[in-house]
C-alpha atoms as a PDB file:
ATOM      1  CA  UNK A   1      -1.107  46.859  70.630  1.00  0.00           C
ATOM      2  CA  UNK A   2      -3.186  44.097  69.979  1.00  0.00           C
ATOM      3  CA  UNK A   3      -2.068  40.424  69.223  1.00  0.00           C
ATOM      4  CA  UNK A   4      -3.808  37.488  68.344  1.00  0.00           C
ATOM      5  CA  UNK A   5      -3.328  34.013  69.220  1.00  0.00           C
ATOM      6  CA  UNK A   6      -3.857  31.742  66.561  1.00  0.00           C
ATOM      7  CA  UNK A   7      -2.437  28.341  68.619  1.00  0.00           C
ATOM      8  CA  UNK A   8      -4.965  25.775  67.650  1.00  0.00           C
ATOM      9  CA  UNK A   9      -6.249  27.857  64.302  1.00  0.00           C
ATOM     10  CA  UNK A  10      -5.024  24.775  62.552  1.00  0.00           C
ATOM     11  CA  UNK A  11      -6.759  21.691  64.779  1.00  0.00           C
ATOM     12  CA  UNK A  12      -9.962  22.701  64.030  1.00  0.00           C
ATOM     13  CA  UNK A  13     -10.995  19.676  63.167  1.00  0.00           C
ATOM     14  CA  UNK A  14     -10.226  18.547  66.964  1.00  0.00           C
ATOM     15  CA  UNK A  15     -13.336  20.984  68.059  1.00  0.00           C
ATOM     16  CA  UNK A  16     -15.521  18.968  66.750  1.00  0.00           C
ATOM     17  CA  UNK A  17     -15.134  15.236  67.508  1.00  0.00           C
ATOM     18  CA  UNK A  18     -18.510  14.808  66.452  1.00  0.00           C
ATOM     19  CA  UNK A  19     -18.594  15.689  62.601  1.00  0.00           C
ATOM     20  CA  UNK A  20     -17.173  12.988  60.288  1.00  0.00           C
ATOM     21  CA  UNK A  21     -13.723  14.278  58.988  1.00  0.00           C
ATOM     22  CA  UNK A  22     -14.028  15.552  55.028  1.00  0.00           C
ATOM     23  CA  UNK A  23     -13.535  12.186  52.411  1.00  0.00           C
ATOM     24  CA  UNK A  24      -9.987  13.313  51.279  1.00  0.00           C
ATOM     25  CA  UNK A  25      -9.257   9.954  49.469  1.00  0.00           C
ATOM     26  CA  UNK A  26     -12.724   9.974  47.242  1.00  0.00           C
ATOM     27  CA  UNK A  27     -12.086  13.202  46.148  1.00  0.00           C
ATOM     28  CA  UNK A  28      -8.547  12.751  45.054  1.00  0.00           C
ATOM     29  CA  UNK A  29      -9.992   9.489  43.008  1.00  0.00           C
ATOM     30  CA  UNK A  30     -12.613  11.721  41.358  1.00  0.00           C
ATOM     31  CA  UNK A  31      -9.980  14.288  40.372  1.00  0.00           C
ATOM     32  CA  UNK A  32      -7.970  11.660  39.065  1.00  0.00           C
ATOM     33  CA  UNK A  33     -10.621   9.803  36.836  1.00  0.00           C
ATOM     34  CA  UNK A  34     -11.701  13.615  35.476  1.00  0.00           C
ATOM     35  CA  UNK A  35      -8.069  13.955  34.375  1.00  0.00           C
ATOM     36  CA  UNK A  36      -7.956  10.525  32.772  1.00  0.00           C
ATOM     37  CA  UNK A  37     -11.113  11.262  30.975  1.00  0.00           C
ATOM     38  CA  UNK A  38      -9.624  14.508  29.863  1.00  0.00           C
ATOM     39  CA  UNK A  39      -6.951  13.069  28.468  1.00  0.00           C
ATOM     40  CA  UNK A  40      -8.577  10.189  26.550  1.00  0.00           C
ATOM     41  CA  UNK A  41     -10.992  12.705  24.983  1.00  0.00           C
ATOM     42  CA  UNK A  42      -8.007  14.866  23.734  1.00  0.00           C
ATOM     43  CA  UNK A  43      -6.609  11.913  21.878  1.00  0.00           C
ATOM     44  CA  UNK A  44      -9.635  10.468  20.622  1.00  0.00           C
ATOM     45  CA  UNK A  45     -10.175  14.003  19.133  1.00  0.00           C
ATOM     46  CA  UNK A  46      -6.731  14.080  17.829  1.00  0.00           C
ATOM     47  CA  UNK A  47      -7.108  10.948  16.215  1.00  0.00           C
ATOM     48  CA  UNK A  48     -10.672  11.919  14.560  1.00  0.00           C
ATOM     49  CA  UNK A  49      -8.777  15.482  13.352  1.00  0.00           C
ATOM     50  CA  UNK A  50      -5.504  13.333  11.520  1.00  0.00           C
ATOM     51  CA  UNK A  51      -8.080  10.969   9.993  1.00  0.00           C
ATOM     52  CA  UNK A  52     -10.169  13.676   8.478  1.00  0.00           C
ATOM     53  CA  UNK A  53      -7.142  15.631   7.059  1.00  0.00           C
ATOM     54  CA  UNK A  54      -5.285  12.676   6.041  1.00  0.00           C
ATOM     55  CA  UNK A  55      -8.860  11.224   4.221  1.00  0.00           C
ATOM     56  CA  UNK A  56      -9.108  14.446   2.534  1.00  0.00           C
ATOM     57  CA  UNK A  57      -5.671  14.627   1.256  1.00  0.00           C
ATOM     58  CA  UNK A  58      -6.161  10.682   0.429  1.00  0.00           C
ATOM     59  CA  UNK A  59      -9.253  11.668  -2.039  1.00  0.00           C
ATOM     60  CA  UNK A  60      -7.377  14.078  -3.799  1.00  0.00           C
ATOM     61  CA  UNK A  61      -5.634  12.799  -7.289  1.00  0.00           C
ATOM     62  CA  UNK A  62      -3.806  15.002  -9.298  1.00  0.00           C
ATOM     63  CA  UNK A  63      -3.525  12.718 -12.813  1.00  0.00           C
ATOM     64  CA  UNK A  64      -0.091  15.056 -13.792  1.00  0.00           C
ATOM     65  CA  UNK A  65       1.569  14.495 -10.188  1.00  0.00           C
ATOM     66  CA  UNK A  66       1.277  10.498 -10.387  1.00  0.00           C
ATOM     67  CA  UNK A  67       3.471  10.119 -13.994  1.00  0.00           C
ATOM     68  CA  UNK A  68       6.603   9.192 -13.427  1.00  0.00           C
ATOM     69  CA  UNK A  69       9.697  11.979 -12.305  1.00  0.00           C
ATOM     70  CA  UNK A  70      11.287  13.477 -15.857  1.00  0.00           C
ATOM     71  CA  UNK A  71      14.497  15.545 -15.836  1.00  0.00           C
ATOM     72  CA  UNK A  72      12.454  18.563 -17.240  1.00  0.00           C
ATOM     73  CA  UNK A  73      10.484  18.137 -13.347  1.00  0.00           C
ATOM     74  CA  UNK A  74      13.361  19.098 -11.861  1.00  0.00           C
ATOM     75  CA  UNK A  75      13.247  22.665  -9.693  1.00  0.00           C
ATOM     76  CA  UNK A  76      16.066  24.516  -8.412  1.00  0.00           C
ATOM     77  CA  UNK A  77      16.816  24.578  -4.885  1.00  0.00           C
ATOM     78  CA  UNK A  78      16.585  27.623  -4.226  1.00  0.00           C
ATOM     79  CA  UNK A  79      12.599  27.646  -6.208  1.00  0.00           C
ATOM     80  CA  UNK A  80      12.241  24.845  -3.181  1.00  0.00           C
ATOM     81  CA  UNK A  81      13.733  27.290  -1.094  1.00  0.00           C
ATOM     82  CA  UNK A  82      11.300  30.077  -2.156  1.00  0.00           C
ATOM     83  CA  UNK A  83       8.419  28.134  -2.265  1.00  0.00           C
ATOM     84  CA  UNK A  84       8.731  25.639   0.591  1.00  0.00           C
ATOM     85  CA  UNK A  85       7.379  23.068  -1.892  1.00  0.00           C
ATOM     86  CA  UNK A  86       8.463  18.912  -1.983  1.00  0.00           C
ATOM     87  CA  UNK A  87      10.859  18.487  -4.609  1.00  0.00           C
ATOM     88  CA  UNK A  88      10.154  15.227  -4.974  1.00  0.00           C
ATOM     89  CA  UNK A  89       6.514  15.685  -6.134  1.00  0.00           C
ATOM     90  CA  UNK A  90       6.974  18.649  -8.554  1.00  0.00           C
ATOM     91  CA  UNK A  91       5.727  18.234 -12.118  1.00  0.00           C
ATOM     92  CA  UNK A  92       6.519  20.097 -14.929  1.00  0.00           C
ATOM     93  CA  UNK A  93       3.041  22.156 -16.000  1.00  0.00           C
ATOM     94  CA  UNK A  94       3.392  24.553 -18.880  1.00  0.00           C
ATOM     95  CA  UNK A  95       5.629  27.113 -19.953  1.00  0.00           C
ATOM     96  CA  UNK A  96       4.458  30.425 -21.318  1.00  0.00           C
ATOM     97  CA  UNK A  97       5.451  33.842 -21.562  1.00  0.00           C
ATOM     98  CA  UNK A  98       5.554  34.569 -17.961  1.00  0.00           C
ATOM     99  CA  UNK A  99       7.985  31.221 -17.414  1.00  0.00           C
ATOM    100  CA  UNK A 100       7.608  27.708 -16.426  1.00  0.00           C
ATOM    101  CA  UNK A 101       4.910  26.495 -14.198  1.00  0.00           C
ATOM    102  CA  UNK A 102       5.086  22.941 -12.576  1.00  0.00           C
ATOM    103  CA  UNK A 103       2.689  21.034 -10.345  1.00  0.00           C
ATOM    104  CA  UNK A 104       4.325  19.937  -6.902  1.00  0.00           C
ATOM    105  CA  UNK A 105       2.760  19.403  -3.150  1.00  0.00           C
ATOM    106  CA  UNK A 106       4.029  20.885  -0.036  1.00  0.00           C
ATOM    107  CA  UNK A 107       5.022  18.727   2.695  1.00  0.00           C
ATOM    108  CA  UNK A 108       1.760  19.158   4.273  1.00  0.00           C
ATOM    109  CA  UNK A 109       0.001  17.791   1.205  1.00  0.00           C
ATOM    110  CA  UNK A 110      -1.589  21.160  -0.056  1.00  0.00           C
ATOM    111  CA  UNK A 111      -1.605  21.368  -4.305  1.00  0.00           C
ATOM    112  CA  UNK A 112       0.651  24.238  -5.134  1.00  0.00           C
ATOM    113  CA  UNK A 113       1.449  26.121  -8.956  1.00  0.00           C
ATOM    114  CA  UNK A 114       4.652  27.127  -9.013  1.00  0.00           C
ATOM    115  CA  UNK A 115       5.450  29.864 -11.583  1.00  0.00           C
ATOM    116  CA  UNK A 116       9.245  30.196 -12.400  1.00  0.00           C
ATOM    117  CA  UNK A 117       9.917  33.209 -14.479  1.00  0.00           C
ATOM    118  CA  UNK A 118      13.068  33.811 -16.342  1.00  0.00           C
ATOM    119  CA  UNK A 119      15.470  35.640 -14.214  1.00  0.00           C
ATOM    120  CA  UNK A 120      13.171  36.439 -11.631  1.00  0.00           C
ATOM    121  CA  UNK A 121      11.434  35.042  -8.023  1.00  0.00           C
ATOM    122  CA  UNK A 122       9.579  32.000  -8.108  1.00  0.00           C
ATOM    123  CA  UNK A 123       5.561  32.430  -7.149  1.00  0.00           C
ATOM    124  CA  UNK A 124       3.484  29.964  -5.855  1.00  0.00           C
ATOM    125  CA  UNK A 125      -0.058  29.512  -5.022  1.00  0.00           C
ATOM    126  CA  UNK A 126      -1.250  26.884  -2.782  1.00  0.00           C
ATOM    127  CA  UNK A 127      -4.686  25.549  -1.764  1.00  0.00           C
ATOM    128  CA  UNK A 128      -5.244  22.531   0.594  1.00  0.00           C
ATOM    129  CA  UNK A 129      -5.982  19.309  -0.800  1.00  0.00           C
ATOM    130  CA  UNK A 130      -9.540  18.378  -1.453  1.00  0.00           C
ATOM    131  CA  UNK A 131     -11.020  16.342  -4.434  1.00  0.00           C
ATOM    132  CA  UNK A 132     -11.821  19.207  -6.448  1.00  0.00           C
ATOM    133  CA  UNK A 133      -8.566  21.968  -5.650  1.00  0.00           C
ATOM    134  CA  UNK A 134      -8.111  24.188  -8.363  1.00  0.00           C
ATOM    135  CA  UNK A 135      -5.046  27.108  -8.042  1.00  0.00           C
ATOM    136  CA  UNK A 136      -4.394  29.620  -9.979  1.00  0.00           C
ATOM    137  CA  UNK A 137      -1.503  32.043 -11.051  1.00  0.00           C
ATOM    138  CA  UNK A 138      -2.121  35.335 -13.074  1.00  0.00           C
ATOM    139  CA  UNK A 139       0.644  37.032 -14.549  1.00  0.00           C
ATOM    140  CA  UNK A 140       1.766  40.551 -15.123  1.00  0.00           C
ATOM    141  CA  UNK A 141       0.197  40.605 -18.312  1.00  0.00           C
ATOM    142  CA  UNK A 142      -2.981  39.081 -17.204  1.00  0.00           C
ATOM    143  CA  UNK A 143      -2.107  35.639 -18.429  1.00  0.00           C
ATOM    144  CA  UNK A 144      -3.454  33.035 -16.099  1.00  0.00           C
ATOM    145  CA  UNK A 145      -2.315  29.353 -15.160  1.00  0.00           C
ATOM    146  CA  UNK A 146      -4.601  26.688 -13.506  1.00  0.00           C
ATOM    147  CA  UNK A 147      -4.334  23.744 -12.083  1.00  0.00           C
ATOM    148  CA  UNK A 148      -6.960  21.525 -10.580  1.00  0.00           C
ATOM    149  CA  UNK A 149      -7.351  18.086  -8.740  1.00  0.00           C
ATOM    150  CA  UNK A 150      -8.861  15.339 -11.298  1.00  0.00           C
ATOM    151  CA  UNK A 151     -12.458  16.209 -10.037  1.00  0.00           C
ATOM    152  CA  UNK A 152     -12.294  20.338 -10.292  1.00  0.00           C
ATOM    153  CA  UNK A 153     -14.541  21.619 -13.043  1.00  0.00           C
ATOM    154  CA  UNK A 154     -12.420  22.607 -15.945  1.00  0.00           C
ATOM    155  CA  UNK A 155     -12.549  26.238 -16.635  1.00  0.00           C
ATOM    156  CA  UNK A 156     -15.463  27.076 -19.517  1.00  0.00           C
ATOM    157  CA  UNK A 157     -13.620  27.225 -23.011  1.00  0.00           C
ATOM    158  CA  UNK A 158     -16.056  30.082 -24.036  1.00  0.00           C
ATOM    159  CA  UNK A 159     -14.130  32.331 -21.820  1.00  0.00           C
ATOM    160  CA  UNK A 160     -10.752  31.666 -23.733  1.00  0.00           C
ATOM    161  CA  UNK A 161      -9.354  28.872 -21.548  1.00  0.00           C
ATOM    162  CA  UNK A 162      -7.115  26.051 -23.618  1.00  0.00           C
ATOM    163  CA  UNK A 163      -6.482  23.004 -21.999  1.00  0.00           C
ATOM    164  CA  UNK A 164      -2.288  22.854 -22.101  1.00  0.00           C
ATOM    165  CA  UNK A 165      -2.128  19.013 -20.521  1.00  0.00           C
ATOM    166  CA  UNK A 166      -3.282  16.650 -18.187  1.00  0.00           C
ATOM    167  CA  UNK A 167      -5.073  19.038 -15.104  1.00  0.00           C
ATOM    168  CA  UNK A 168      -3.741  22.154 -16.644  1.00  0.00           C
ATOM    169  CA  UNK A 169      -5.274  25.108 -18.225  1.00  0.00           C
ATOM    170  CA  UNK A 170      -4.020  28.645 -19.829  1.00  0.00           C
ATOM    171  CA  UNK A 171      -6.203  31.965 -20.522  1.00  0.00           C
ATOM    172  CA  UNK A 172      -3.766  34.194 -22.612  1.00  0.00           C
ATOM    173  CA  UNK A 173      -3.091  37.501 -21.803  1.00  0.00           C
ATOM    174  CA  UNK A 174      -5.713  39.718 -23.122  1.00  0.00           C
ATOM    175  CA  UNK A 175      -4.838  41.458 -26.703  1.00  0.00           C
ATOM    176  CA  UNK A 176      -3.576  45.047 -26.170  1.00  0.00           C
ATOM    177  CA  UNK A 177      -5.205  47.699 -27.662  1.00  0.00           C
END
């Protein structure tokens, strides 16, 4: 059986009196100044990211979201439920056949069309906020709701859209037949 002796494995440095021992302190410094320069980078870049989104959602206007709250804007709770909409910020739209539609942000400031139907689930569509947004919502019987920012190009008339109020358009349901 053969054994090894490893009783001085660790003084190695000892050996060798004549090499200068490794700079343990200027490395630790350099590791520590990466880190901090790590770090500031991170936040600068999380700063530069909130300001973007939050200049973005700043530019958007929606003309039928700024009037003043009405008791016909008023959603159930459990359409806020359904939706995960702001109550607060929800704007009645239009109502046709396929229910009532209102206007209303989400808490992360994205411009939603809520459809409420009569004795049915709530729908929504929701697009993130940019100067010209535009959502839509098509019903069952190919009816279609839109909604758009101030600055989104209106939907072209020739193709049966009706304006239906401020930032709100309806194409009827296609005649049967």
């Amino acid at each position: 059986m053969t054994t090894f002796d490893d009783t001085g494995m660790f003084d190695l440095d000892e050996q060798f009196p004549g090499e200068p021992a490794p700079p343990r302190r200027g490395r630790g410094a350099v590791v520590l100044v990466v880190a901090a320069a790590l770090v500031v980078a991170g936040v600068v870049w999380l700063l530069a990211v909130r300001d973007s989104e939050g200049a973005a959602a700043d530019q958007m206007t929606v003309d039928l979201l700024t009037r003043q709250g009405e008791p016909t804007d008023e959603v159930a709770e459990s359409v806020v439920d359904e939706t995960g909409i702001d109550p607060t910020s929800a704007r009645f739209a239009v109502r046709t056949e396929a229910g009532q539609h209102f206007a209303a942000l989400r808490w992360d400031g994205d411009l939603c069309l809520v459809a409420v139907p009569d004795g049915d689930v709530p729908r929504v569509a929701c697009v993130a906020p940019s100067t010209k947004a535009v959502v839509t919502l098509s019903g069952a019987d190919g009816a279609r709701v839109r909604l758009g920012a101030d600055e989104a190009p209106a939907p072209d008339t020739d193709d049966g859209w009706r304006a239906a109020g401020s930032n709100v358009w309806v194409l009827d349901a296609p005649a049967a037949g």
